[in-house]
Protein backbone atom coordinates (compact mmCIF):
# COMPACT_ATOMS: atom_id res chain seq x y z
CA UNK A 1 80.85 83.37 81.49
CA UNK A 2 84.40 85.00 82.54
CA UNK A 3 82.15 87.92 83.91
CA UNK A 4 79.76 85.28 86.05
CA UNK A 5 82.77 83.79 87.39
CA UNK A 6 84.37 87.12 88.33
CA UNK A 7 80.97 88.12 90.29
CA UNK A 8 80.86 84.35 91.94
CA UNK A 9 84.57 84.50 93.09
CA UNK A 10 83.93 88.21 94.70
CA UNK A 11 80.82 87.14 96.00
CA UNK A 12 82.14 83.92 97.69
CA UNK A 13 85.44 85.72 98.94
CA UNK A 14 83.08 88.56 100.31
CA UNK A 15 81.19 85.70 102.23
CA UNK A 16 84.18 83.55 103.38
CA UNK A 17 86.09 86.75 104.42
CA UNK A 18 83.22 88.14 106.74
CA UNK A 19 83.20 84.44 107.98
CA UNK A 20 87.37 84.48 108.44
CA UNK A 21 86.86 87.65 110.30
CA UNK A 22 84.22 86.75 113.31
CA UNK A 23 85.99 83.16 113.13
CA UNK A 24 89.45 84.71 113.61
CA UNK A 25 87.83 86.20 117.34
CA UNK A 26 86.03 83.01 118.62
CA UNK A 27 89.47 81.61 117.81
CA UNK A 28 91.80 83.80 120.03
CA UNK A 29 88.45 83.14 122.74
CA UNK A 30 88.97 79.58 122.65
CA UNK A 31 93.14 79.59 122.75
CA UNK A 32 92.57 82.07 125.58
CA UNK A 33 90.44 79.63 127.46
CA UNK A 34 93.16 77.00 127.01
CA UNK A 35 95.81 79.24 127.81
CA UNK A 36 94.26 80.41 131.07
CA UNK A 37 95.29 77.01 132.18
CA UNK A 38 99.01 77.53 131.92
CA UNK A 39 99.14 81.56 133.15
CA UNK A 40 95.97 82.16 135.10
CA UNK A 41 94.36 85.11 135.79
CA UNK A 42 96.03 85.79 139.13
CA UNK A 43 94.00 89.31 140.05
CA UNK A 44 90.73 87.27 139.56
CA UNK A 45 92.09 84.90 142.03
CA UNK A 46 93.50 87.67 144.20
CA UNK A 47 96.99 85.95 144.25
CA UNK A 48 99.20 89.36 143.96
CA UNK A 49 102.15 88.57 144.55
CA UNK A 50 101.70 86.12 141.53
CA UNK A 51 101.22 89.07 139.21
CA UNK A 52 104.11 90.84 140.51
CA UNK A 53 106.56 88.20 139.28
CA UNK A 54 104.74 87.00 136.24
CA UNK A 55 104.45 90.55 134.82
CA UNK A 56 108.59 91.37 136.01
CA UNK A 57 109.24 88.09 134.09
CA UNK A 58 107.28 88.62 131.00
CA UNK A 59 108.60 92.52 131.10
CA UNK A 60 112.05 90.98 130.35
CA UNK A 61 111.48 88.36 127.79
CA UNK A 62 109.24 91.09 126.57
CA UNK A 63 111.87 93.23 125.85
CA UNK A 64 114.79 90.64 124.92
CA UNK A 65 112.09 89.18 122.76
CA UNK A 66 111.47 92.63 120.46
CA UNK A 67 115.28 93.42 120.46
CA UNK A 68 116.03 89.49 119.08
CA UNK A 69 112.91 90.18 116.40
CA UNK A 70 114.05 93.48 115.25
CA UNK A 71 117.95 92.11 114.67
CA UNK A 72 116.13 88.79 113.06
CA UNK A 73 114.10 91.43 110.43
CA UNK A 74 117.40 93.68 110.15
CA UNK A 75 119.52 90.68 109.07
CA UNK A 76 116.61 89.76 106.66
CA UNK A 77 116.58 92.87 104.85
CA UNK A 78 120.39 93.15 104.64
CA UNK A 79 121.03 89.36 103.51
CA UNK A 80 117.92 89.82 101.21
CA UNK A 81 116.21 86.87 102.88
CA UNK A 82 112.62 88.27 102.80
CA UNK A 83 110.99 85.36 104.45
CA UNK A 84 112.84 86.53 107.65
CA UNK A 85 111.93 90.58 107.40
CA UNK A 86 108.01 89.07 107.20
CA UNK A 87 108.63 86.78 109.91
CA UNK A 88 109.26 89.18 112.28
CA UNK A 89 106.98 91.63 110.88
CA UNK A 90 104.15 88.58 111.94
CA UNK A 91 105.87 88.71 115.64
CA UNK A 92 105.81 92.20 115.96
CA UNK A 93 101.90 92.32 115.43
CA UNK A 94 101.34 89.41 117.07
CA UNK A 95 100.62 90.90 120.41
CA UNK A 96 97.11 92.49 119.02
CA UNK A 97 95.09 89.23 119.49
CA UNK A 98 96.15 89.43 123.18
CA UNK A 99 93.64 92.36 123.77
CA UNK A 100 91.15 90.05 122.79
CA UNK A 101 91.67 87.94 126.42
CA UNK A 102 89.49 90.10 128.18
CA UNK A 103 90.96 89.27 131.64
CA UNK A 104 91.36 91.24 134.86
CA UNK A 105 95.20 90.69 134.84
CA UNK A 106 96.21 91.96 131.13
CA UNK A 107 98.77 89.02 130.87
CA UNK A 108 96.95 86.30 131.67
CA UNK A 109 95.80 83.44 129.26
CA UNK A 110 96.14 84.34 125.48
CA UNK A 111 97.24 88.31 126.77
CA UNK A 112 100.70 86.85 127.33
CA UNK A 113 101.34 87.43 124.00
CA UNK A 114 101.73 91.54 124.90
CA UNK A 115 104.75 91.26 126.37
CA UNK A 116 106.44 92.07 123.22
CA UNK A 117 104.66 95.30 123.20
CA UNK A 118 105.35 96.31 127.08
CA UNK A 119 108.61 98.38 125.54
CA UNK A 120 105.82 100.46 123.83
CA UNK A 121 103.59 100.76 126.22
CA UNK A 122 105.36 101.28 129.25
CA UNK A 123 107.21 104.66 127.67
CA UNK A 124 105.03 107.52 126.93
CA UNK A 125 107.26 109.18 123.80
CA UNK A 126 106.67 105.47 122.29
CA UNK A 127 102.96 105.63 123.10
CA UNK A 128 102.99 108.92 121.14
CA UNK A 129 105.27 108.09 118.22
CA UNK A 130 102.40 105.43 117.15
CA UNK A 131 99.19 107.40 117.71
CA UNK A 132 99.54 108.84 114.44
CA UNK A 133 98.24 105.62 113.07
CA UNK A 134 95.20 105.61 114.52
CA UNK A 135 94.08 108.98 112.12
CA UNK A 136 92.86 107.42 109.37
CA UNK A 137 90.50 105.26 110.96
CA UNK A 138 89.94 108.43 113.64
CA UNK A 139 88.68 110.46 110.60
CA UNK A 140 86.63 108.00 109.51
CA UNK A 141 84.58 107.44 112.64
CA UNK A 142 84.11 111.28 112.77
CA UNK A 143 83.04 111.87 109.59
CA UNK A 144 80.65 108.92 109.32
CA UNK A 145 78.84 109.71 113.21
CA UNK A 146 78.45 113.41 111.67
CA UNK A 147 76.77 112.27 108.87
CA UNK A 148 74.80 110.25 110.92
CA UNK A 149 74.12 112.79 113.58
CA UNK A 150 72.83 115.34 110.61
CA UNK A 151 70.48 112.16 109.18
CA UNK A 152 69.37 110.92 112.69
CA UNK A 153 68.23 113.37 115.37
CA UNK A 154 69.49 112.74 118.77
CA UNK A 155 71.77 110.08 117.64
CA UNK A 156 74.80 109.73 120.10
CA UNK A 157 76.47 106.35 119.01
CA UNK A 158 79.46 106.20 116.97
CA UNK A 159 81.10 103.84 114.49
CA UNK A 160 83.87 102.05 115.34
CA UNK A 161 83.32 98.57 115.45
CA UNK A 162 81.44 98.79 111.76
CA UNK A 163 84.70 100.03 110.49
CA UNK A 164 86.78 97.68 112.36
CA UNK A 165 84.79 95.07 110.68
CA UNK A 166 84.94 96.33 107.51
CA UNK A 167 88.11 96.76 107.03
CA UNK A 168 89.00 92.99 107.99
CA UNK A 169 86.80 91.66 105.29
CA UNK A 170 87.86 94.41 102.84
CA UNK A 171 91.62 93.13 103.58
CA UNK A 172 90.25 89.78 104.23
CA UNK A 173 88.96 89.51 100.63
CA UNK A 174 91.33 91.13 98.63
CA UNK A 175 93.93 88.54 100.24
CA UNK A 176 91.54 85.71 98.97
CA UNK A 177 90.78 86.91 95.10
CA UNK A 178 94.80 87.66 95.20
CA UNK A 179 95.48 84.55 96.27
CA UNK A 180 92.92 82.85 93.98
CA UNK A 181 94.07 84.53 91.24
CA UNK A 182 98.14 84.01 92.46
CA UNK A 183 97.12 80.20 92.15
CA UNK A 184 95.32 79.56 89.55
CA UNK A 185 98.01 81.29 87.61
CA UNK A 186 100.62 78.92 88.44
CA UNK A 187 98.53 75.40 88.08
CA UNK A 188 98.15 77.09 84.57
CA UNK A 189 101.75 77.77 84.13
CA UNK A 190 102.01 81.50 83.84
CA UNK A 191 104.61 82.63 86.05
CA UNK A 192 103.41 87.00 86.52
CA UNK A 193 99.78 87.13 88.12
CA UNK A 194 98.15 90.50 85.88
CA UNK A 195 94.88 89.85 86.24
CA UNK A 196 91.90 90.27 88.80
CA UNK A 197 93.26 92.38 91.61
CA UNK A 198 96.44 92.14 90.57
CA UNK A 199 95.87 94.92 88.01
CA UNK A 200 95.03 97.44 91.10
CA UNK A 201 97.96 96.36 92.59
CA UNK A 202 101.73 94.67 92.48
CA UNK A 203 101.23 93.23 95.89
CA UNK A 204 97.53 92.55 96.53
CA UNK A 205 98.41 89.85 99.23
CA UNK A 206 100.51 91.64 101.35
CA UNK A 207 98.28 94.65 100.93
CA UNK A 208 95.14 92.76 102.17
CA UNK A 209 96.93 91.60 104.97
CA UNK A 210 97.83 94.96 105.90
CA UNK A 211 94.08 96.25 105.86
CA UNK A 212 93.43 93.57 107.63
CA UNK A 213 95.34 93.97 110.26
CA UNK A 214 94.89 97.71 110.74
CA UNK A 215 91.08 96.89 110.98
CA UNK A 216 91.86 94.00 113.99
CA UNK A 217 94.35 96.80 115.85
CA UNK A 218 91.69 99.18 115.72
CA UNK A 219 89.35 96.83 116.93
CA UNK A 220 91.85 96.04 119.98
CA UNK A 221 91.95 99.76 120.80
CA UNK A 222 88.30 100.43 120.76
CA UNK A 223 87.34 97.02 122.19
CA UNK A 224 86.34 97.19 126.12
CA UNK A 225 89.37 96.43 128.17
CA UNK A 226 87.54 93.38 130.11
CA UNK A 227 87.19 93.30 133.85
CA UNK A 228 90.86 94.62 135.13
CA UNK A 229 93.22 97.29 133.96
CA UNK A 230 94.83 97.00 130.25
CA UNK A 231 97.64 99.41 128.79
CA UNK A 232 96.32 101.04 125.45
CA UNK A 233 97.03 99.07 121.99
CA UNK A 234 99.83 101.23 121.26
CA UNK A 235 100.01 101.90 117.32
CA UNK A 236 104.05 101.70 116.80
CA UNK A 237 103.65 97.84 116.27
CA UNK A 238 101.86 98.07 113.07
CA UNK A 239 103.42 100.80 111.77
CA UNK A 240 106.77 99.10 112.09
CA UNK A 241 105.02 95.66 111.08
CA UNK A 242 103.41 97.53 108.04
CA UNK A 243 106.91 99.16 106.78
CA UNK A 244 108.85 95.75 107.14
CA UNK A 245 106.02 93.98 104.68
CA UNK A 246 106.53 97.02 101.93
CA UNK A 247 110.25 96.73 102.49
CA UNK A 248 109.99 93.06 101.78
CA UNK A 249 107.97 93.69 98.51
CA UNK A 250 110.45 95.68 97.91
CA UNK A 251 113.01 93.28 98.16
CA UNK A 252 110.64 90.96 96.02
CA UNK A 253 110.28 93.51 93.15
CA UNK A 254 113.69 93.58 92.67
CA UNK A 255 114.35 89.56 92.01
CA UNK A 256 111.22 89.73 90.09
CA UNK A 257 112.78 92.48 88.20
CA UNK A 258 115.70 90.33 87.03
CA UNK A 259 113.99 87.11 86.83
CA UNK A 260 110.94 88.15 84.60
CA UNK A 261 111.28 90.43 81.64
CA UNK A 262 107.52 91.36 81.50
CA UNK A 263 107.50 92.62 84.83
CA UNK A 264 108.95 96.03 84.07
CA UNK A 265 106.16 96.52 81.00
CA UNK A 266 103.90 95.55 84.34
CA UNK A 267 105.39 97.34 86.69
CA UNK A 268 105.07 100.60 84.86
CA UNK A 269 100.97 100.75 84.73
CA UNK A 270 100.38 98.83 87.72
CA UNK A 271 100.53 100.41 91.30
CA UNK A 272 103.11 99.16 93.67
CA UNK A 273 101.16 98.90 96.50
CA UNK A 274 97.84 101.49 96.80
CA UNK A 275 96.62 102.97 93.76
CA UNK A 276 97.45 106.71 93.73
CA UNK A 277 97.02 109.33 91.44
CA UNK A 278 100.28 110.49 89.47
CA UNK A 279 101.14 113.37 91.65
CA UNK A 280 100.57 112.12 94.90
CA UNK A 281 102.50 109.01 94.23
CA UNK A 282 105.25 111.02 93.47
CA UNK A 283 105.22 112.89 96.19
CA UNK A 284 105.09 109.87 98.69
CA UNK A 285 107.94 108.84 96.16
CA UNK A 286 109.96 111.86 96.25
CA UNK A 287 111.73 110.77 99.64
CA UNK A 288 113.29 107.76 98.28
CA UNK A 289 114.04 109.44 94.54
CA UNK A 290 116.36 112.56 96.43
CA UNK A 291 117.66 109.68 98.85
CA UNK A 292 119.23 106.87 96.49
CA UNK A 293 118.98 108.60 93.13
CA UNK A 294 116.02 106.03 92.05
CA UNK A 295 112.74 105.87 91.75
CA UNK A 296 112.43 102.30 93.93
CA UNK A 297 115.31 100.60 96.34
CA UNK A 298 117.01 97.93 94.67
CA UNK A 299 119.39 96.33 97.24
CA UNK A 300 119.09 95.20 100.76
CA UNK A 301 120.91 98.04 102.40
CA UNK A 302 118.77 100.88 100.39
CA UNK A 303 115.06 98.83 101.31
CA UNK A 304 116.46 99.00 104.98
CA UNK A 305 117.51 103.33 104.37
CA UNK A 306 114.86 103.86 103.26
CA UNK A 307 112.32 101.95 105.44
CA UNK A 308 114.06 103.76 108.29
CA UNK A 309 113.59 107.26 107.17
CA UNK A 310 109.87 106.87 106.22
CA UNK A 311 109.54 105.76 109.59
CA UNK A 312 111.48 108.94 110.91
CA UNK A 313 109.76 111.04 109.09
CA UNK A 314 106.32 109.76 109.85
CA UNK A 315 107.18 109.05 113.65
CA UNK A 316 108.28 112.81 114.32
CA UNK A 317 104.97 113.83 112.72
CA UNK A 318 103.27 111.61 115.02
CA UNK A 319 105.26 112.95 118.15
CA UNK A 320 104.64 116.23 117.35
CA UNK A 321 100.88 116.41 116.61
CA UNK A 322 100.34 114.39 119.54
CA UNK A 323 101.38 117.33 122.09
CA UNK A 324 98.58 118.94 120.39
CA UNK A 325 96.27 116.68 120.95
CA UNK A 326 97.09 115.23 124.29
């Protein structure tokens, strides 16, 4: 029976995830139409000199805007109030569903929203220091449209949008069973979550939302720009937004830590994050081991040194490869 219920759960997450996913589009189509209302498309209705001050305007708040979000997540990591560090880790991705407005002036209706990212996109180094998230799902597409050109003869298409997809209901649906699972826990009174997905990983939540989200920015960089001009999804956003939510997990693991005996018996045979084999997870670990003298940050301060020199480290990779490329 357990194992009939384990195959109905996946099955209905699988279903209501693929649902979520085209549902989470038609919504940002429908805000957009409502929002085109309030900041209209003013190249569509030739009004220039509209866009000239709307796009000077939101280019400030844009930029006071990230600088207030980035103190907000700072202060949250350094006062160990994790529900801050996430909240601004939301804001800071935020800006992806306004590639989804389609509009000849790229601020207009639901786009309005990207004015938190014109610091990124309007400097070329930041444009660069984010491309290097893009590889994974890069690779993918390549290796997938070979395969497919070797099966198929004289096909020419390629596919991004398929892995777009399926990485929001991959993410989609592992945020559902975790949750599920996260829930059904408590009503039953047990107060560490083992089971389900939560024996692939510590943090299946926040790890679903992070697939999740990669799969919807690569959609908004391979996604047609609509009818006008629209700067590039740059991929600095996420990677910041992705580093914040493992620094707040990290944060987490260290209450838990305290609070719940078990949860070091746990924590030992159960992946922090992404399940890795031994070596490689302790070579991704070997940064933070040489740097604070443990194997995970513990306080505030270290989740925050640390965050900041994987980002560093993975940044300058990023810049450099990108001369190569470019």
């Amino acid at each position: 029976m357990a194992k009939r219920e384990l195959i109905a759960s996946l099955v209905f997450a699988v279903a209501f995830s693929t649902a979520l996913a085209y549902a989470s589009i038609e919504v940002v189509r429908i805000v957009n139409a409502w929002m085109l209302g309030f900041i209209p498309d003013c190249v569509l209705l030739s009004d220039f000199p509209r866009c000239q001050e709307l796009e000077a305007l939101f280019r400030l708040a844009g930029y006071v805007g990230l600088a207030v979000i980035l103190l907000i997540t700072t202060a949250g990591f350094l006062l160990k109030k994790t529900k801050l560090s996430i909240l601004g880790s939301l804001a800071i991705y935020l800006p992806t569903i306004g590639y989804f407005a389609f509009t000849m002036f790229f601020l207009a209706g639901v786009g309005a929203l990207r004015l938190l990212w014109l610091p990124f996109t309007d400097s070329d180094v930041l444009t660069r220091l984010g491309l290097i998230t893009f590889l994974p799902a890069w690779i993918a597409n390549t290796a997938i449209t070979r395969v497919a050109e070797l099966v198929i003869p004289g096909f020419t298409g390629d596919f991004s949008i398929p892995i777009c997809f399926a990485l929001m209901i991959t993410g989609l649906t592992l945020f559902i069973l975790a949750t599920y699972t996260w829930v059904s826990d408590r009503l039953r009174g047990k107060a560490l979550s083992t089971e389900g997905v939560y024996k692939l990983s510590r943090h299946p939540m926040y790890l679903g939302f992070i697939i999740w989200s990669y799969g919807l920015l690569y959609l908004a960089s391979t996604a047609e720009p609509g009818r006008g001009w629209s700067p590039p999804a740059p991929g600095l956003p996420w990677l910041l937004s992705t580093l914040i939510i493992i620094g707040a997990a990290l944060l987490e693991e260290a209450g838990l830590r305290s609070r719940l005996g078990d949860y070091v018996k746990y924590a030992e045979h159960t992946p922090f994050m992404i399940p890795m084999p031994g070596k490689l997870g302790e070579a991704v670990t070997y940064p933070v081991r040489k740097l604070i003298g443990k194997k995970l940050p513990e306080t505030g301060k270290e989740v925050l040194t640390t965050m900041l020199v994987y980002l560093a480290f993975t940044v300058s990779i990023s810049l450099i490869a990108s001369y190569f490329i470019i």
